[in-house]
N, C-alpha and C. Protein backbone atom coordinates (compact mmCIF):
# COMPACT_ATOMS: atom_id res chain seq x y z
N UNK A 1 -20.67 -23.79 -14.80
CA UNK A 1 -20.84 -24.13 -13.41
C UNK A 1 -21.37 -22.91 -12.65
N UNK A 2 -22.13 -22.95 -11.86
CA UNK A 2 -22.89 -22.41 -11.27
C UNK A 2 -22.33 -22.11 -9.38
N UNK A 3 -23.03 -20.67 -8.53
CA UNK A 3 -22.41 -20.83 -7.39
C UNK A 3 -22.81 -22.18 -6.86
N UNK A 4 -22.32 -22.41 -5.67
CA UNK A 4 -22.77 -23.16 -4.49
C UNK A 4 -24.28 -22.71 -3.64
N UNK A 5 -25.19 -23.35 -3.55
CA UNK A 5 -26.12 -22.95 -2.70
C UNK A 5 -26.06 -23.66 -1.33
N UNK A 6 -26.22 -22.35 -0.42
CA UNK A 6 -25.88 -22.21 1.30
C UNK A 6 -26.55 -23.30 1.65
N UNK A 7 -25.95 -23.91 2.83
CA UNK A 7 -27.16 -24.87 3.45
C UNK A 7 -27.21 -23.65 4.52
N UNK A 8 -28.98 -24.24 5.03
CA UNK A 8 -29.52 -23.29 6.10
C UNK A 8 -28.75 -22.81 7.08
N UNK A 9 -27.77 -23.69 7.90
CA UNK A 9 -27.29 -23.25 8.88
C UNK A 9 -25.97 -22.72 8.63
N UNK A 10 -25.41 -22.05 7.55
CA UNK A 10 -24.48 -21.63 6.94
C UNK A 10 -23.78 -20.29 7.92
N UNK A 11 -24.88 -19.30 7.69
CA UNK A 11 -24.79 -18.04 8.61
C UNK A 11 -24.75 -18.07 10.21
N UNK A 12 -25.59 -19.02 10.77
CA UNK A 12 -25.21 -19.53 12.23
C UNK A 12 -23.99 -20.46 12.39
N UNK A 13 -23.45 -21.00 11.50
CA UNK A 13 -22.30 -21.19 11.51
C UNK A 13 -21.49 -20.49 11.33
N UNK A 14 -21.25 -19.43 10.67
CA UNK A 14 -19.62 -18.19 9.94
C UNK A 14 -20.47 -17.11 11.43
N UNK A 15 -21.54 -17.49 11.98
CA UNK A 15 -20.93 -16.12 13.53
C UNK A 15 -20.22 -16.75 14.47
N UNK A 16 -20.93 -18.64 14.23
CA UNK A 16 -19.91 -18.35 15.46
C UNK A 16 -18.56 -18.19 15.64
N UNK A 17 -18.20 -18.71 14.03
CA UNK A 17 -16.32 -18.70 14.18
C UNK A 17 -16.31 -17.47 14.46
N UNK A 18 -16.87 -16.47 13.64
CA UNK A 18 -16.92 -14.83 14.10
C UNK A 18 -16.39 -14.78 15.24
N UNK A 19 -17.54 -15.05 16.46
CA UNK A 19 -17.49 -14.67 18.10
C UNK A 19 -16.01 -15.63 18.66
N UNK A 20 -16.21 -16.92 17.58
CA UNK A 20 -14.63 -17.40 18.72
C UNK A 20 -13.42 -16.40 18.00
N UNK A 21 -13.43 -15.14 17.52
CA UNK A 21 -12.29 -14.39 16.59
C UNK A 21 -11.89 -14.93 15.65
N UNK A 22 -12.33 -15.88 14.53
CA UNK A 22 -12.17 -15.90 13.24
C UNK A 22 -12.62 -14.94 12.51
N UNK A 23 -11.85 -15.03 11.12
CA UNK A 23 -12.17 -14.29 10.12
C UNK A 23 -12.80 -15.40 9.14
N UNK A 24 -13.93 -15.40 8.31
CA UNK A 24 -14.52 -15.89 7.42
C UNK A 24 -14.48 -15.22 5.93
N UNK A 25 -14.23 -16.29 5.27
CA UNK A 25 -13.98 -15.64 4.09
C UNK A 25 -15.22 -16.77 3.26
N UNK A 26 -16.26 -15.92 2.81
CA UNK A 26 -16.93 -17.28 2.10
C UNK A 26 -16.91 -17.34 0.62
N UNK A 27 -16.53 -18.60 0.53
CA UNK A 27 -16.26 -19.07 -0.70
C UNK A 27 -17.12 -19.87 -1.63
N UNK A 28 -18.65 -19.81 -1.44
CA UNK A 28 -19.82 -20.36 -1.96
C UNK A 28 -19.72 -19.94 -3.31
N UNK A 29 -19.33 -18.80 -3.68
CA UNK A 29 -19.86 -18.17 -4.77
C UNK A 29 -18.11 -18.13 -5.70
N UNK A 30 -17.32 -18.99 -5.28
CA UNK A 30 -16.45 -19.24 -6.35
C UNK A 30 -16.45 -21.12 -6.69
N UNK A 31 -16.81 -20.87 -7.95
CA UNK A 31 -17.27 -21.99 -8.50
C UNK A 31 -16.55 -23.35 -8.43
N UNK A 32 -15.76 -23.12 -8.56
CA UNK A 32 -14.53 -24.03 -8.52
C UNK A 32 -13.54 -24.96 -7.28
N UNK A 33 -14.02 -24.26 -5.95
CA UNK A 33 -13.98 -24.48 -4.77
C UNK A 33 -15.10 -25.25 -4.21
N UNK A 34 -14.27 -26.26 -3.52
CA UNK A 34 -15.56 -27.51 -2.76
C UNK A 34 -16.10 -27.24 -1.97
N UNK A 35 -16.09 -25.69 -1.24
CA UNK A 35 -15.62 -25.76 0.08
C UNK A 35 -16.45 -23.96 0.02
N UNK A 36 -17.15 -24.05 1.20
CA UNK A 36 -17.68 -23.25 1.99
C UNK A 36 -17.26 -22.00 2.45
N UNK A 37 -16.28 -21.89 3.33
CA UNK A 37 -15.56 -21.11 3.88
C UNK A 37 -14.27 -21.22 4.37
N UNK A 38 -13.24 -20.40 4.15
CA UNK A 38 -11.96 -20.16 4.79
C UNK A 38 -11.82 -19.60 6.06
N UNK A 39 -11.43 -20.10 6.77
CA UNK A 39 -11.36 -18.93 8.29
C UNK A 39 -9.82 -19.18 8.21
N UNK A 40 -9.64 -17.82 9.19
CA UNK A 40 -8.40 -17.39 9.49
C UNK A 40 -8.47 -16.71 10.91
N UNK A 41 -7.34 -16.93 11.48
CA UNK A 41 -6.86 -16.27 12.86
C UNK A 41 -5.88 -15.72 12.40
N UNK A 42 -6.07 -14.21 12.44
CA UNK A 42 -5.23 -13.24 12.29
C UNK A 42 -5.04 -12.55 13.21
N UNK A 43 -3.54 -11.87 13.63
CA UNK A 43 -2.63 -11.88 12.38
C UNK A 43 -1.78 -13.06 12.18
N UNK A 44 -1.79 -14.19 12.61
CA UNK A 44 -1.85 -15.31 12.96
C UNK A 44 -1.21 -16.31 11.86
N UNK A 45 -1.04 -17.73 11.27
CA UNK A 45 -1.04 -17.92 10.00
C UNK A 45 -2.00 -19.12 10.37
N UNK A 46 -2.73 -19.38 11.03
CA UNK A 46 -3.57 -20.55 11.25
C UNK A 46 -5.05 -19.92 10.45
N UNK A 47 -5.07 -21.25 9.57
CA UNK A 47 -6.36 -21.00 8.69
C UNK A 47 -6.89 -22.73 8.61
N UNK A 48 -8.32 -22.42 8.03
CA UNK A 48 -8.79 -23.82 7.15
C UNK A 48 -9.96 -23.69 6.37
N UNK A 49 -9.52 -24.65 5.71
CA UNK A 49 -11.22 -24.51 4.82
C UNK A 49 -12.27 -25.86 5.22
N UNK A 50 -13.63 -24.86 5.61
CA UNK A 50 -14.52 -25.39 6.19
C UNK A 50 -16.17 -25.45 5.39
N UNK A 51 -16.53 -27.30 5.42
CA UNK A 51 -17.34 -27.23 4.77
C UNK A 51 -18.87 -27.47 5.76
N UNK A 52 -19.95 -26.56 4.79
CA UNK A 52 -20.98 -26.96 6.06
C UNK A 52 -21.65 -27.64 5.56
N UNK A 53 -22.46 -28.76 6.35
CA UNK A 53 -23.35 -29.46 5.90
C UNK A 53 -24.38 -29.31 6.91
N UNK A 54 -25.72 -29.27 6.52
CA UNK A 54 -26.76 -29.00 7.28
C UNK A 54 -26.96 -30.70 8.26
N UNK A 55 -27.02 -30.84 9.24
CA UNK A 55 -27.42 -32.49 10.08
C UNK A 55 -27.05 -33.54 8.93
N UNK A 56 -26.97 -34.24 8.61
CA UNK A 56 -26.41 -35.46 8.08
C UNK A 56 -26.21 -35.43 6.33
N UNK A 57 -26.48 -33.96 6.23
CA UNK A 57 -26.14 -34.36 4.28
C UNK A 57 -24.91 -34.59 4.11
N UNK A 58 -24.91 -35.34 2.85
CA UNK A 58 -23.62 -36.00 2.19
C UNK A 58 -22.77 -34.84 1.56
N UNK A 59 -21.44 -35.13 0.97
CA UNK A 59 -20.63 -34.19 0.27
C UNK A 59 -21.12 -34.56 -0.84
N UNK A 60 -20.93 -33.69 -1.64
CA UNK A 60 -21.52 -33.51 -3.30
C UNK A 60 -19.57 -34.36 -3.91
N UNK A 61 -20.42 -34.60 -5.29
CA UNK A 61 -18.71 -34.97 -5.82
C UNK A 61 -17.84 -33.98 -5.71
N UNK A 62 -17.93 -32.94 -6.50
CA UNK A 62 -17.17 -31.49 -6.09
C UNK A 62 -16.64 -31.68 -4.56
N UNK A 63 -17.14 -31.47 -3.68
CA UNK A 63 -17.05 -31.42 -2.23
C UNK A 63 -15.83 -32.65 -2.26
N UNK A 64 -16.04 -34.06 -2.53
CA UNK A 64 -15.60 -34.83 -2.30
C UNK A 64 -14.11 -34.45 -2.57
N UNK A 65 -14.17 -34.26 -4.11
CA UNK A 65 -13.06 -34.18 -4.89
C UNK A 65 -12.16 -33.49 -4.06
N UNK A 66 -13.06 -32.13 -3.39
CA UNK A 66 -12.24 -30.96 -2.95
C UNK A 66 -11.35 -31.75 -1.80
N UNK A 67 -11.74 -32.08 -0.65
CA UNK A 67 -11.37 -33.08 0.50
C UNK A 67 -10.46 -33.74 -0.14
N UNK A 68 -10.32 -34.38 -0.55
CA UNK A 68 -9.21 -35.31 -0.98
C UNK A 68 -7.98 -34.30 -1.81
N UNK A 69 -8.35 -34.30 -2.29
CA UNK A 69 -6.85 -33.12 -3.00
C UNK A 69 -6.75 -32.55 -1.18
N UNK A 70 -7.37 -32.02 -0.43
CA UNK A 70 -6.61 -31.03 1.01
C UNK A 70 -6.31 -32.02 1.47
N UNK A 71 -6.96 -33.54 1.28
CA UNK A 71 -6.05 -34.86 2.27
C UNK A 71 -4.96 -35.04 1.88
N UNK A 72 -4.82 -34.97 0.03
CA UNK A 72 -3.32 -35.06 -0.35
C UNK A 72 -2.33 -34.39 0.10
N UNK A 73 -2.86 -32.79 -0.01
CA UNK A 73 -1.75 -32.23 0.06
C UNK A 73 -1.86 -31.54 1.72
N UNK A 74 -2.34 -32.51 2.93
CA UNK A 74 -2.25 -31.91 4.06
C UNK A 74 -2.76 -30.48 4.45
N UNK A 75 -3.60 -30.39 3.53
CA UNK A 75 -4.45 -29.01 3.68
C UNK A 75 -5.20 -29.43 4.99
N UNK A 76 -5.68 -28.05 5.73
CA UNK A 76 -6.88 -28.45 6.73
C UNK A 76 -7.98 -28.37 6.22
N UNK A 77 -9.01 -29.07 6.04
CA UNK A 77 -10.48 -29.62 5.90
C UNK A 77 -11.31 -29.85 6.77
N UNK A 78 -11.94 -29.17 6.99
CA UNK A 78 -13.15 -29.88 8.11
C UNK A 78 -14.65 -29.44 8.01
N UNK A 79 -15.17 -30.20 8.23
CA UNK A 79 -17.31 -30.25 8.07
C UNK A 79 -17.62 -30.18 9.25
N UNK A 80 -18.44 -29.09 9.23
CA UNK A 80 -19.25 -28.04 10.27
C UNK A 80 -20.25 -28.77 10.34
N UNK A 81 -21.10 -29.37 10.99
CA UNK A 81 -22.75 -29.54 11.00
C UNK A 81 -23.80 -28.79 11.97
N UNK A 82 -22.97 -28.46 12.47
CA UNK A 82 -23.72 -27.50 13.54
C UNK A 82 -22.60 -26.54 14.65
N UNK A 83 -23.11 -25.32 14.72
CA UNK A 83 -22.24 -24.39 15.87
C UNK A 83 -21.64 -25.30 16.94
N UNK A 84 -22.08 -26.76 17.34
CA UNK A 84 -21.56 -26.96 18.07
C UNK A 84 -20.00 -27.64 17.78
N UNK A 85 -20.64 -27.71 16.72
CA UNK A 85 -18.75 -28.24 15.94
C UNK A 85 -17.60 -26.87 15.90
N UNK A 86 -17.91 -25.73 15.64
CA UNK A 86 -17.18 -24.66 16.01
C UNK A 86 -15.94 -24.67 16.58
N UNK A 87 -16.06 -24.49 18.12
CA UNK A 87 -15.63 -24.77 19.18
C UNK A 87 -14.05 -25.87 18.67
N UNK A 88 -14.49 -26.75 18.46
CA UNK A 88 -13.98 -27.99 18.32
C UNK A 88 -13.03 -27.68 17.14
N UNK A 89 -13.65 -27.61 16.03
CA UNK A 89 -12.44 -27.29 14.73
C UNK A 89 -11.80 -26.13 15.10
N UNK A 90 -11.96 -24.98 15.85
CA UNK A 90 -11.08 -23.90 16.13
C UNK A 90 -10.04 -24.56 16.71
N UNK A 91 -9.97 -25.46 17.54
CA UNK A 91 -8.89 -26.10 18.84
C UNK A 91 -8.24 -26.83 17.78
N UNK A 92 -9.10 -27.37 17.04
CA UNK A 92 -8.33 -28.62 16.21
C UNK A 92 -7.49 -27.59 14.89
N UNK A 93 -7.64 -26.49 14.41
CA UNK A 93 -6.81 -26.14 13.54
C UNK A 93 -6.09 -25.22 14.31
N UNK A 94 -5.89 -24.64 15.56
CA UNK A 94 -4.54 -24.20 16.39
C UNK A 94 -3.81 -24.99 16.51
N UNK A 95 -4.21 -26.31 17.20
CA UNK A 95 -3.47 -27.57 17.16
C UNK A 95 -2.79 -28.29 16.32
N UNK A 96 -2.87 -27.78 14.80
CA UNK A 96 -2.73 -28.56 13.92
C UNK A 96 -1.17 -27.57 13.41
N UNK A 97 -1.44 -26.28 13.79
CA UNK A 97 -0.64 -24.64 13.50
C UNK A 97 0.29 -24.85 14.11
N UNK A 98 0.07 -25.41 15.35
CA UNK A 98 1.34 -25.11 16.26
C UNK A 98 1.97 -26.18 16.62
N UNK A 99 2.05 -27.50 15.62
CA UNK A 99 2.82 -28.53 15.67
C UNK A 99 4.18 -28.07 14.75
């Protein structure tokens, strides 16, 4: 198995979590992971793993697989398609932290 290859808007996506104070951890290049990137708010314990998809592409099986095992086990999951989703999954995984 081979890495993951970036979709285009990969890097305009991991600044902006950057600028809202995430930490990005990217996880393209471990094979075995469905999933894009980890962010974290530190020192914090609110994290998730975030997948990007460039405007309307589909999840790969991998991808799929990955999602469902984090649906099982209440992991946070969420698909980026554009910076403007950012914003939005930051609120939604504080929200999810501080229940």
């Amino acid at each position: 198995m081979r890495a993951k290859k970036k979709d285009g808007n990969h890097k305009e996506i991991e600044r902006a979590f950057v600028s809202e104070g995430w930490t990005c951890y990217d996880m393209t290049h471990q094979t075995y992971i469905g999933c894009d990137l980890k962010v974290c708010k530190l020192p914090g314990p609110e994290w998730g793993w975030i997948e990007i998809k460039n405007g309307k592409g589909n999840l790969t099986s991998n991808e799929k697989r990955f999602q469902a095992d984090c649906m099982a086990k209440n992991a946070p999951h969420y698909i980026a398609r554009s910076v403007d989703d950012v914003p939005i999954i930051c609120r939604e995984i504080l929200l999810r932290w501080s229940l």
